[in-house]
C-alpha atoms as a PDB file:
ATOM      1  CA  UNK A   1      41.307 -25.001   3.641  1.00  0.00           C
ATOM      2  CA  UNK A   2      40.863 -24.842  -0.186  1.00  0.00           C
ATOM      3  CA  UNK A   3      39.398 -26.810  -3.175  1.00  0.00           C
ATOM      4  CA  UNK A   4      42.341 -28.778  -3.945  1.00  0.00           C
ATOM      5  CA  UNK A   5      43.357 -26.041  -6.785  1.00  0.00           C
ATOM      6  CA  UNK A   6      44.367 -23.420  -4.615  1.00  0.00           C
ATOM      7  CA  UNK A   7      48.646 -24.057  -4.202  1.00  0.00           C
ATOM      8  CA  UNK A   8      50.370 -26.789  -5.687  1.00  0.00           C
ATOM      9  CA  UNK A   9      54.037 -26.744  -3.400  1.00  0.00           C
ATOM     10  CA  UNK A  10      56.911 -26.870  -6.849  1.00  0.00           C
ATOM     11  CA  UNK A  11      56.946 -30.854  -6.331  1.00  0.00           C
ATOM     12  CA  UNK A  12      53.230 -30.967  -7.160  1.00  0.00           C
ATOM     13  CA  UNK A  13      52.054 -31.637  -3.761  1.00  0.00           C
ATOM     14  CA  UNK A  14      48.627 -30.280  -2.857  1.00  0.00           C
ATOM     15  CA  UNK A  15      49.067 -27.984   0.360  1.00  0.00           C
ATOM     16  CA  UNK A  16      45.560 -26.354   0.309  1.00  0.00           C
ATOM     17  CA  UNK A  17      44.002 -29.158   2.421  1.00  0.00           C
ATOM     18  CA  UNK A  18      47.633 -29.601   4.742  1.00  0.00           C
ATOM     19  CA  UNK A  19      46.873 -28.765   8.377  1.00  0.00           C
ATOM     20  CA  UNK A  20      50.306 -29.819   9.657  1.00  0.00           C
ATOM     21  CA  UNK A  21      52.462 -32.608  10.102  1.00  0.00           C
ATOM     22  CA  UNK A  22      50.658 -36.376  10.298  1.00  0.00           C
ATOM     23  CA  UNK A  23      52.758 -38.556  13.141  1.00  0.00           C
ATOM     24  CA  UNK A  24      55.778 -36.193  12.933  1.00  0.00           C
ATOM     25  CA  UNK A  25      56.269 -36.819   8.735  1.00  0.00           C
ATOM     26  CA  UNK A  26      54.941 -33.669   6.382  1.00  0.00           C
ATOM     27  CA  UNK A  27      52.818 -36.179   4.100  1.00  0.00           C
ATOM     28  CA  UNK A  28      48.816 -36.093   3.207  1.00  0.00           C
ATOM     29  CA  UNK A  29      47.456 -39.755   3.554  1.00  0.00           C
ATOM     30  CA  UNK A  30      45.458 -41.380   1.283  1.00  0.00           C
ATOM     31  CA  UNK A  31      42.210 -42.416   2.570  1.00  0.00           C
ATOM     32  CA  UNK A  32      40.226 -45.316   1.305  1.00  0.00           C
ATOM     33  CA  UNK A  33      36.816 -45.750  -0.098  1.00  0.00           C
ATOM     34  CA  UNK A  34      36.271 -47.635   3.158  1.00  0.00           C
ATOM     35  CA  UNK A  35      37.936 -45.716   5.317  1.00  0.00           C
ATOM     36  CA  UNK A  36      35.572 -42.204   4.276  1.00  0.00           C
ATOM     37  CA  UNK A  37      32.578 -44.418   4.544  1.00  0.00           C
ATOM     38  CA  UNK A  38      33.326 -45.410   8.305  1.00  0.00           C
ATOM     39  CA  UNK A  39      34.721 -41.779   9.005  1.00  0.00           C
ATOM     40  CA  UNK A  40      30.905 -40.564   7.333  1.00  0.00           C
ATOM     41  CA  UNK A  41      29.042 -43.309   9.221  1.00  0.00           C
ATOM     42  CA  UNK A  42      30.508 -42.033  12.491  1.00  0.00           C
ATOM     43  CA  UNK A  43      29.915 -39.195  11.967  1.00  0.00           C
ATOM     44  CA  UNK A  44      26.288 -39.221  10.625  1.00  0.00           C
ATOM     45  CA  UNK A  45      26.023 -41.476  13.976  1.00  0.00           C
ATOM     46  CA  UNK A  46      27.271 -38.849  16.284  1.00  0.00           C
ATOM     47  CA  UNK A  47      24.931 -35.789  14.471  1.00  0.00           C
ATOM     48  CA  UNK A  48      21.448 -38.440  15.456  1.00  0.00           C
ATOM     49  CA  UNK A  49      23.052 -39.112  18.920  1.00  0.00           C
ATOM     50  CA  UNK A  50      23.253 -35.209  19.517  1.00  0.00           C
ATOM     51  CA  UNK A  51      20.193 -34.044  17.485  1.00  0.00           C
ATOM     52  CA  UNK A  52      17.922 -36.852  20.492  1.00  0.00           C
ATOM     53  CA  UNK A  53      20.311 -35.293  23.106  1.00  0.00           C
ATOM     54  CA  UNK A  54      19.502 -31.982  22.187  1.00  0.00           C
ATOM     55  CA  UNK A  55      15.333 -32.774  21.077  1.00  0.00           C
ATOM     56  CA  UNK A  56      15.393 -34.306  24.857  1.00  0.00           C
END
């Protein structure tokens, strides 16, 4: 994974942060403000659900 600076592909596209093809179609989505705050909140909800599992 890179910074975002790393490759450009000769049509501009960014590949450093590419990890394959997305529902069969070579293409990088773009995500919505929204849509990285529910990702984040999931997460962060997932990290306090483990950290009690773990703390007992």
């Amino acid at each position: 994974m890179g910074n975002g600076f790393a490759k450009r592909e000769t049509d501009g596209r960014d590949i450093s942060w590419h990890m394959g093809l997305l529902d069969g179609q070579d293409r990088q989505p773009d995500f919505t403000d929204e849509d990285v705050k529910e990702f984040l909140m999931a997460w962060f909800d997932f990290i306090l659900k483990l950290r009690e599992y773990m703390n007992g």
